[in-house]
PDB file of N, CA and C in Angstrom:
ATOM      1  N   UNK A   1       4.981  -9.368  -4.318  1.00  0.00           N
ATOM      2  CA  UNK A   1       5.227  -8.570  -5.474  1.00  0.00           C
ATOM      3  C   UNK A   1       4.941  -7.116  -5.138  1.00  0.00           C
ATOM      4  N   UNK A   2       5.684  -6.110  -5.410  1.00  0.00           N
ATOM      5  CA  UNK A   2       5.496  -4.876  -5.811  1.00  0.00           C
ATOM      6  C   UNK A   2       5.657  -4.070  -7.037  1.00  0.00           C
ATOM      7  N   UNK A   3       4.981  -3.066  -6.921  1.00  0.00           N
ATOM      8  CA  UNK A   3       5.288  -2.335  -8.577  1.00  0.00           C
ATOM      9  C   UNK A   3       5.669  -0.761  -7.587  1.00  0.00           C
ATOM     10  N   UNK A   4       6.497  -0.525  -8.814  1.00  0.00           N
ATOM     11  CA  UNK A   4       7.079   1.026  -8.385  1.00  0.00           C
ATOM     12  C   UNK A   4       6.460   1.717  -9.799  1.00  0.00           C
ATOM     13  N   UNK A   5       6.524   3.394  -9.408  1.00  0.00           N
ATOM     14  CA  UNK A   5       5.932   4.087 -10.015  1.00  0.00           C
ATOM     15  C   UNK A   5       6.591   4.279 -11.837  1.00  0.00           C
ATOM     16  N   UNK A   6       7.734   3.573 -11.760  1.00  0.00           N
ATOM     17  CA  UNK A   6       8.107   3.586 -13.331  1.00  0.00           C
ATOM     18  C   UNK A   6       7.748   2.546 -14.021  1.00  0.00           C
ATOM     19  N   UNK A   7       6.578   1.781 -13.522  1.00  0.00           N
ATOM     20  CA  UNK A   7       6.420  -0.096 -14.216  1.00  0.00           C
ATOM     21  C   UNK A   7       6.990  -0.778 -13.724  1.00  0.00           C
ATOM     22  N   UNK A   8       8.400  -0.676 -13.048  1.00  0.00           N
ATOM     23  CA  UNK A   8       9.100  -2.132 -12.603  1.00  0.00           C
ATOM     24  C   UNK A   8       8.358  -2.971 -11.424  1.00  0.00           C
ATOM     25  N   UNK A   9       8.684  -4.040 -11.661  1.00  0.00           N
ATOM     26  CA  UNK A   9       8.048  -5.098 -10.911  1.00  0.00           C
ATOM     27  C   UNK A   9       8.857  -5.469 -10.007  1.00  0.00           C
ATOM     28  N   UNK A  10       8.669  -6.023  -8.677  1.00  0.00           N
ATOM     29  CA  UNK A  10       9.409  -6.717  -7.725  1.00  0.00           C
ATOM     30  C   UNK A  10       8.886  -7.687  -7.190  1.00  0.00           C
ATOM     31  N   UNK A  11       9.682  -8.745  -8.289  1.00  0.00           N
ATOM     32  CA  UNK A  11       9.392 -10.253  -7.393  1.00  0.00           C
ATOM     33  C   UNK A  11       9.923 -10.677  -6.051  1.00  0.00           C
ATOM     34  N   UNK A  12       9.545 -10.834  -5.091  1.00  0.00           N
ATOM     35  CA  UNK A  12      10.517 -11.334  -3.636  1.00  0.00           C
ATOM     36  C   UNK A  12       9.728 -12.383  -3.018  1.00  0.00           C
ATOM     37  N   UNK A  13      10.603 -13.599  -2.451  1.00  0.00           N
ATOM     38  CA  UNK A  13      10.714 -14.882  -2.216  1.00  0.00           C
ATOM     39  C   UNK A  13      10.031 -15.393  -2.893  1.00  0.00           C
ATOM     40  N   UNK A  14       9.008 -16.596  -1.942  1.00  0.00           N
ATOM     41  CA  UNK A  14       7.765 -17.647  -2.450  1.00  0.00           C
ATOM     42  C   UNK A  14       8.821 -18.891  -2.078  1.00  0.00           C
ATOM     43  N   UNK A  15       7.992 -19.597  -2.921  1.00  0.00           N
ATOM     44  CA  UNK A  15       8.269 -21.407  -2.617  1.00  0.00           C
ATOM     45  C   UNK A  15       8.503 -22.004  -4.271  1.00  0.00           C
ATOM     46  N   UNK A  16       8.927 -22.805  -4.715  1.00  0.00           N
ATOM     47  CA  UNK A  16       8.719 -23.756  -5.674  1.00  0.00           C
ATOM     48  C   UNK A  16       8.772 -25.584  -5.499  1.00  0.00           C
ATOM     49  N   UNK A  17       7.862 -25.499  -6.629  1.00  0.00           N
ATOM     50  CA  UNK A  17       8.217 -27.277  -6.624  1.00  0.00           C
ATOM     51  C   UNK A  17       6.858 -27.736  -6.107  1.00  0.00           C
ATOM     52  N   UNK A  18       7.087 -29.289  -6.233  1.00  0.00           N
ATOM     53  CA  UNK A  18       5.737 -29.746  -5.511  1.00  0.00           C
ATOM     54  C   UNK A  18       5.550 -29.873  -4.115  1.00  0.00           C
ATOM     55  N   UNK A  19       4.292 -29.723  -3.965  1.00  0.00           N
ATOM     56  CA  UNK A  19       3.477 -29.905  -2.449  1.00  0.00           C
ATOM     57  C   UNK A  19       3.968 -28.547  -2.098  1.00  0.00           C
ATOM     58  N   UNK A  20       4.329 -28.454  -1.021  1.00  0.00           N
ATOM     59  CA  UNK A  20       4.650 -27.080  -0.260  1.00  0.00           C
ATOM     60  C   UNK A  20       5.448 -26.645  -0.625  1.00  0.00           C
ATOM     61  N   UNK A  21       6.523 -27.214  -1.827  1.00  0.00           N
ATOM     62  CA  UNK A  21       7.945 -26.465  -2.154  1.00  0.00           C
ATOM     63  C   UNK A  21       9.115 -26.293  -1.097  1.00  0.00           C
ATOM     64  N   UNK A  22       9.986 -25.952  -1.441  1.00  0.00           N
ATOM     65  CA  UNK A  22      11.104 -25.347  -0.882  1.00  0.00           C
ATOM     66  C   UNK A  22      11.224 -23.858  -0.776  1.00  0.00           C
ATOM     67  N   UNK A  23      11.616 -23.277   0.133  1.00  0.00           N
ATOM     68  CA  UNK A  23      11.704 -21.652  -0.103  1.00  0.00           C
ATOM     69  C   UNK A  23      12.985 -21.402  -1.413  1.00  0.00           C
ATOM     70  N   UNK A  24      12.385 -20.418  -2.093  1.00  0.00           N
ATOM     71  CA  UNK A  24      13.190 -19.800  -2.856  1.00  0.00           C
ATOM     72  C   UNK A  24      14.423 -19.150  -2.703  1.00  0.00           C
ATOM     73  N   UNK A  25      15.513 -19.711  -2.913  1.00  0.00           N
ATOM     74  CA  UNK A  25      16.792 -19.416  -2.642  1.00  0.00           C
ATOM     75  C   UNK A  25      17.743 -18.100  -2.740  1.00  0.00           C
ATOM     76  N   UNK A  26      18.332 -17.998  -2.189  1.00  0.00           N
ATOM     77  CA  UNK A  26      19.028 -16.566  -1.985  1.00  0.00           C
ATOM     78  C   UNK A  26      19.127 -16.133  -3.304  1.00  0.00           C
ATOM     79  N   UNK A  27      19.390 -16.243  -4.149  1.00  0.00           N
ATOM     80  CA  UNK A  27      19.953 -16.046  -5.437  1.00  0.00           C
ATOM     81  C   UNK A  27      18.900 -15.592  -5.980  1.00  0.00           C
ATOM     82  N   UNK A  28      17.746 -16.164  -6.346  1.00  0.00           N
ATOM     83  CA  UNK A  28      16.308 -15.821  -7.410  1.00  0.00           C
ATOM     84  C   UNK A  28      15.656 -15.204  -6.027  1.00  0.00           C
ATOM     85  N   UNK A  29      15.332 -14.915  -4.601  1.00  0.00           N
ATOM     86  CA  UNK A  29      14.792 -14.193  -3.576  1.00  0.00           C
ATOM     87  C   UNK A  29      14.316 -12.929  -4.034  1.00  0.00           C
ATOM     88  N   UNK A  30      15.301 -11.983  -5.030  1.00  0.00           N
ATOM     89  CA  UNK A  30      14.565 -10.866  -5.144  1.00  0.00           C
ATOM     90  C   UNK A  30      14.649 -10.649  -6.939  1.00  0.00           C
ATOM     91  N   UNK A  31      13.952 -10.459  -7.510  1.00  0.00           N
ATOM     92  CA  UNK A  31      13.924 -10.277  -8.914  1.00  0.00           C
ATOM     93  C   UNK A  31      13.276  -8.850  -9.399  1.00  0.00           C
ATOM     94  N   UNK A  32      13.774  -8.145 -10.374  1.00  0.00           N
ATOM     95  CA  UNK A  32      13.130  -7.381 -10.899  1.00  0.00           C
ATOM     96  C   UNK A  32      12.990  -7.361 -12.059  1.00  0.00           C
ATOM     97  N   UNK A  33      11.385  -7.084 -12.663  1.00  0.00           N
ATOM     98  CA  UNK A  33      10.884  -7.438 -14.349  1.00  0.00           C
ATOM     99  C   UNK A  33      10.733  -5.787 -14.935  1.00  0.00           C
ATOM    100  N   UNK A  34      11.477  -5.321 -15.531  1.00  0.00           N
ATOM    101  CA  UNK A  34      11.121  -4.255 -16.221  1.00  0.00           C
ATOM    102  C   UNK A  34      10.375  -4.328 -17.639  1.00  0.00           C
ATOM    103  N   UNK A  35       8.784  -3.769 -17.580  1.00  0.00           N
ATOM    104  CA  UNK A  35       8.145  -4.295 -19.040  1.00  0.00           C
ATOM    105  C   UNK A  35       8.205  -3.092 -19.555  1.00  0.00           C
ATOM    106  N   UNK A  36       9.213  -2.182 -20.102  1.00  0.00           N
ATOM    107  CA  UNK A  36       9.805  -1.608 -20.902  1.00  0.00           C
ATOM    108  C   UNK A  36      10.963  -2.369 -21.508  1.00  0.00           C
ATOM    109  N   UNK A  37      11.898  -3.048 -20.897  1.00  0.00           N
ATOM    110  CA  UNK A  37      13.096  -3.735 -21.993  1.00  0.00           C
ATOM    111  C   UNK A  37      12.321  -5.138 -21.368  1.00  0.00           C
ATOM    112  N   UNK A  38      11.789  -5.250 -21.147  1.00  0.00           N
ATOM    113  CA  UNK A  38      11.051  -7.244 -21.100  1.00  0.00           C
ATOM    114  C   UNK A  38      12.301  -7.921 -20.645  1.00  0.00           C
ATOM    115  N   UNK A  39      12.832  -7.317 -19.593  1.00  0.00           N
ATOM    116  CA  UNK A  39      13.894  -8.160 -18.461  1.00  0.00           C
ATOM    117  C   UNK A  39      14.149  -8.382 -17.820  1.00  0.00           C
ATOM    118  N   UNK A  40      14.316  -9.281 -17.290  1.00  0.00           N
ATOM    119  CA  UNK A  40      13.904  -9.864 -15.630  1.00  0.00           C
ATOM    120  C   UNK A  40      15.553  -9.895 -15.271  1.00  0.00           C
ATOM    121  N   UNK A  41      15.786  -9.242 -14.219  1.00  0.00           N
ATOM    122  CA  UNK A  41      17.325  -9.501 -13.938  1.00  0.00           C
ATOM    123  C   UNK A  41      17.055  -9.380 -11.892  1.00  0.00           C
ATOM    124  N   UNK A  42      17.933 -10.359 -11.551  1.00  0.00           N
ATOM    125  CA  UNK A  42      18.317 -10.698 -10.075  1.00  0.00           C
ATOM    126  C   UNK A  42      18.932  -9.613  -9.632  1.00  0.00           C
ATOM    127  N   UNK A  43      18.090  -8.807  -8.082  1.00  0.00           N
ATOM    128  CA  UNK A  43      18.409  -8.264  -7.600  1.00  0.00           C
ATOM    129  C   UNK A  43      19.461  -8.538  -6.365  1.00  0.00           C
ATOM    130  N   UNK A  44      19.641  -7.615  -5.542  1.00  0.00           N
ATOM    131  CA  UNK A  44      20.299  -8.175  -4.016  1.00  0.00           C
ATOM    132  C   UNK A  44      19.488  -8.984  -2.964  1.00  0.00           C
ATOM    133  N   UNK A  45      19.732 -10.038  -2.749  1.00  0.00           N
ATOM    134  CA  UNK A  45      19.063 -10.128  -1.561  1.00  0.00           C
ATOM    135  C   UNK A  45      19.637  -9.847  -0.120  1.00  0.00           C
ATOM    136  N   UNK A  46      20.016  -8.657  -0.206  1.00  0.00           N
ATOM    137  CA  UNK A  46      21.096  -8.792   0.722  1.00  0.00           C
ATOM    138  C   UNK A  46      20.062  -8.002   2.057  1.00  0.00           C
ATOM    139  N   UNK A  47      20.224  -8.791   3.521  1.00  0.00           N
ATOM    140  CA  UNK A  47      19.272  -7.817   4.219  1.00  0.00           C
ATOM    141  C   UNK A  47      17.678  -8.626   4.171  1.00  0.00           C
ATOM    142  N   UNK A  48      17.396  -9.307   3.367  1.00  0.00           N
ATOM    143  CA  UNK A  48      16.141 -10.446   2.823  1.00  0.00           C
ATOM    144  C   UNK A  48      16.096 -11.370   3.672  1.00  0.00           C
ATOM    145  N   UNK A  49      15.301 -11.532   4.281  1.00  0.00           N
ATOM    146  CA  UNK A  49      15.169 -12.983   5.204  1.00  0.00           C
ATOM    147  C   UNK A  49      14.352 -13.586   3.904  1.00  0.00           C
ATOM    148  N   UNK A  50      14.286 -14.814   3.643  1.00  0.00           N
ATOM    149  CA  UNK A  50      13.722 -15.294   2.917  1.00  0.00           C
ATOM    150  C   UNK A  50      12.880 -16.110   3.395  1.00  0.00           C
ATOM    151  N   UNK A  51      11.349 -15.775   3.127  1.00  0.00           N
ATOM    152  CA  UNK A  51      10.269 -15.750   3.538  1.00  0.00           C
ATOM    153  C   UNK A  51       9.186 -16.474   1.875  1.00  0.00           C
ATOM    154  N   UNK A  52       8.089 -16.958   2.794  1.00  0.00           N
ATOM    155  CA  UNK A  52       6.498 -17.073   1.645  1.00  0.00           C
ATOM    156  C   UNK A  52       5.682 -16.468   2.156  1.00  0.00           C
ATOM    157  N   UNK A  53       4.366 -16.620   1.680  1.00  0.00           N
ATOM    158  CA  UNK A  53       3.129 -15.971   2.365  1.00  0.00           C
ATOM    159  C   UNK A  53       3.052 -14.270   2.875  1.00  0.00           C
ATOM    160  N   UNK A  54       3.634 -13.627   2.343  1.00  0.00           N
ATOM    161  CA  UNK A  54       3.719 -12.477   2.994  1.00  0.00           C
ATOM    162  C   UNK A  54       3.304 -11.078   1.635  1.00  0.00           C
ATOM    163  N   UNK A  55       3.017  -9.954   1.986  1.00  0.00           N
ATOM    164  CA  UNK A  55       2.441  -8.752   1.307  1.00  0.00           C
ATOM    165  C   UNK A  55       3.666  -8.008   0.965  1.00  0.00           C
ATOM    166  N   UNK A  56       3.459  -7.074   0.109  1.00  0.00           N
ATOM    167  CA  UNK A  56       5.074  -6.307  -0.368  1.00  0.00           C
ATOM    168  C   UNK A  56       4.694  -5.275  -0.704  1.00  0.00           C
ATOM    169  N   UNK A  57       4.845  -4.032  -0.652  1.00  0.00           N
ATOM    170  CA  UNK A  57       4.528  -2.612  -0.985  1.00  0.00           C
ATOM    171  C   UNK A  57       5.690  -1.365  -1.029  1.00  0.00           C
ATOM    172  N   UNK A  58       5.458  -1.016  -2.482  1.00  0.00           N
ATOM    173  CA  UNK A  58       6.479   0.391  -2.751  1.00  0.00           C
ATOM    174  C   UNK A  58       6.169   1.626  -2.371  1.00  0.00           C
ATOM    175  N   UNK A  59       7.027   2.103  -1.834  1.00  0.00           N
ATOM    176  CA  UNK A  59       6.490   3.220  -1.161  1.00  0.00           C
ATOM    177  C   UNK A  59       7.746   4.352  -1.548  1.00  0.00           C
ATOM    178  N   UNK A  60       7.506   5.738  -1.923  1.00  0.00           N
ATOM    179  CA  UNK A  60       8.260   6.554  -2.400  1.00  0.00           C
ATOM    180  C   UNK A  60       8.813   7.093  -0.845  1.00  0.00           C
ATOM    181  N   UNK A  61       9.799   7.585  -0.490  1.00  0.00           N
ATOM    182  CA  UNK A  61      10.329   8.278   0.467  1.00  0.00           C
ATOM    183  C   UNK A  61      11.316   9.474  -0.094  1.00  0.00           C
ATOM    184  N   UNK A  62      11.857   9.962   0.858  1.00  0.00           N
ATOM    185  CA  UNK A  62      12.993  11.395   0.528  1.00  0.00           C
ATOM    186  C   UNK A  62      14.794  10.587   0.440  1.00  0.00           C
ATOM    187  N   UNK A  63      14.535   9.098   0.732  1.00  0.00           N
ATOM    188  CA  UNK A  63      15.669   8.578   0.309  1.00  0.00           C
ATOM    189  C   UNK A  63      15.481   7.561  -0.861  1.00  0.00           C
ATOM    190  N   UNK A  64      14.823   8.093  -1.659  1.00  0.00           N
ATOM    191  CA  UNK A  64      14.295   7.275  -2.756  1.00  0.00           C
ATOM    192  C   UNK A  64      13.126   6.133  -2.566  1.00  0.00           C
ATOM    193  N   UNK A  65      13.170   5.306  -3.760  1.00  0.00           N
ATOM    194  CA  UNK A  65      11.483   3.970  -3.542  1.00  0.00           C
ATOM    195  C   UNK A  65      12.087   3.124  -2.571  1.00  0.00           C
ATOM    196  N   UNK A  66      11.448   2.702  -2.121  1.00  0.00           N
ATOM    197  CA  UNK A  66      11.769   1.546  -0.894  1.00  0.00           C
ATOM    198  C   UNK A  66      10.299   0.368  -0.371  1.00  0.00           C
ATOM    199  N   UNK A  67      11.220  -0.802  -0.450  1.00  0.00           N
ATOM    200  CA  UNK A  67      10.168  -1.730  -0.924  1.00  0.00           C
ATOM    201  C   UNK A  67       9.708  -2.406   0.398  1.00  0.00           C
ATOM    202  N   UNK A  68       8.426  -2.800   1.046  1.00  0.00           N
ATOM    203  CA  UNK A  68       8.524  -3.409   2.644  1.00  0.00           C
ATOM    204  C   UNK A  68       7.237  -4.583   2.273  1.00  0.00           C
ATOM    205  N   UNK A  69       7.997  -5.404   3.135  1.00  0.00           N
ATOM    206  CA  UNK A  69       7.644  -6.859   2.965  1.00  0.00           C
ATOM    207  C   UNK A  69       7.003  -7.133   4.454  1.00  0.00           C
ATOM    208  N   UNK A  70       5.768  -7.698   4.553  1.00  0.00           N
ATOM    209  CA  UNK A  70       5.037  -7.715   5.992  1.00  0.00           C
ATOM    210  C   UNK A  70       4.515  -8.894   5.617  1.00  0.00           C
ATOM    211  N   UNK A  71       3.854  -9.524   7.031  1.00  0.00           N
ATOM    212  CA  UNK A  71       3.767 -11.181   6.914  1.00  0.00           C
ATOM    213  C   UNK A  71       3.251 -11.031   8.487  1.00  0.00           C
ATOM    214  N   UNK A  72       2.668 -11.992   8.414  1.00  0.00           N
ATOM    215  CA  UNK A  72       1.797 -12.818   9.985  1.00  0.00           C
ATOM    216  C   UNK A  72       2.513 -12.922  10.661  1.00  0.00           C
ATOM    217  N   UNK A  73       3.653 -12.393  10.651  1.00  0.00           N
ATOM    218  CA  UNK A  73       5.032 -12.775  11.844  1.00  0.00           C
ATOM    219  C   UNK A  73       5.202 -11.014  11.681  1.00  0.00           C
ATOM    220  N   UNK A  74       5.080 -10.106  11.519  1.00  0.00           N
ATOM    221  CA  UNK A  74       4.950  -8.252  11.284  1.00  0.00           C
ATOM    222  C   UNK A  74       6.641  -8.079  10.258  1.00  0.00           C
ATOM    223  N   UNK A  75       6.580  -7.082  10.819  1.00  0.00           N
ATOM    224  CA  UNK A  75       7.672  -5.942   9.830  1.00  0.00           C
ATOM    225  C   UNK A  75       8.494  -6.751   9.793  1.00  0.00           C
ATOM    226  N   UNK A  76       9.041  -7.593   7.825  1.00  0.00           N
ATOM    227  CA  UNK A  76      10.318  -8.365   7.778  1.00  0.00           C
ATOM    228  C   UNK A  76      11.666  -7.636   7.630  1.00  0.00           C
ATOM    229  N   UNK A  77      11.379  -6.674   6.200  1.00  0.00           N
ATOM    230  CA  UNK A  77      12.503  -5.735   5.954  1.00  0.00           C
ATOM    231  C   UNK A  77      12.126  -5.031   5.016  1.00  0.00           C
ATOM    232  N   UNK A  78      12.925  -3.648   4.796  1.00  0.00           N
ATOM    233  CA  UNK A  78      13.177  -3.035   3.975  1.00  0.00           C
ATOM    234  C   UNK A  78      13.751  -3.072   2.732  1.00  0.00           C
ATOM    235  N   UNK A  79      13.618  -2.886   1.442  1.00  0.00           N
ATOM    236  CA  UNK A  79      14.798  -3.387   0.332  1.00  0.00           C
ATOM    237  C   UNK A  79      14.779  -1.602  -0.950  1.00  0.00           C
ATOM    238  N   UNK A  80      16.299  -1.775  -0.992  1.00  0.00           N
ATOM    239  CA  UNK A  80      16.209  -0.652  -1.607  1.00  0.00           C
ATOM    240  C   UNK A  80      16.231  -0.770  -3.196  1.00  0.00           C
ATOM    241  N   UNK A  81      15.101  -0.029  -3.339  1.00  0.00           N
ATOM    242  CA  UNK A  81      14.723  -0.231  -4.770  1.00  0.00           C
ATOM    243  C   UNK A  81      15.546   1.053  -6.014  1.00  0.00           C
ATOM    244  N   UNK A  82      16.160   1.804  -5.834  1.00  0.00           N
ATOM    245  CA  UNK A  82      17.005   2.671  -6.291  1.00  0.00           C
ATOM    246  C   UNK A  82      17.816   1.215  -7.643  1.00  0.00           C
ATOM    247  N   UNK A  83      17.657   2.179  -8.496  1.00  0.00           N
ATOM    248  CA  UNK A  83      18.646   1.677  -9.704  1.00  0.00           C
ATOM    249  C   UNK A  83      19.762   1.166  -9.208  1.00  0.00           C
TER     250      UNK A  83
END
């Protein structure tokens, strides 16, 4: 999960289901919750290895927010968080 500096939230991968789950599928992989309109709408996963267990952090740059996902295996990817 990450949060960017306007409230939005960024859900990316995980598992569901019982015991160890299944990885979370391309489709629900990246989500964003805005708690100003209380709406969760599916982002791109495009560029997403789809991954569990791993840290996520927003970080502002000069090409806008940009979101990075790190894990016990190092640097997964980048995701662009721009509207």
């Amino acid at each position: 999960m990450a949060t960017l500096d306007d409230a939005r939230v960024y859900i990316i991968g995980g598992r569901s289901g019982a015991g160890q789950g299944a990885l979370i599928g391309a489709n629900d992989a990246v989500l964003e919750f805005n708690p100003r309109t209380n709406a969760l709408v599916r982002r791109s996963s495009t560029g997403f290895t789809l991954r569990h267990s791993f840290g996520a952090g927003a970080v502002k740059t000069a090409a806008g927010p940009r979101i990075y996902a790190f894990g016990a295996t190092g640097l997964l990817n980048v995701l662009d968080a721009r509207s």
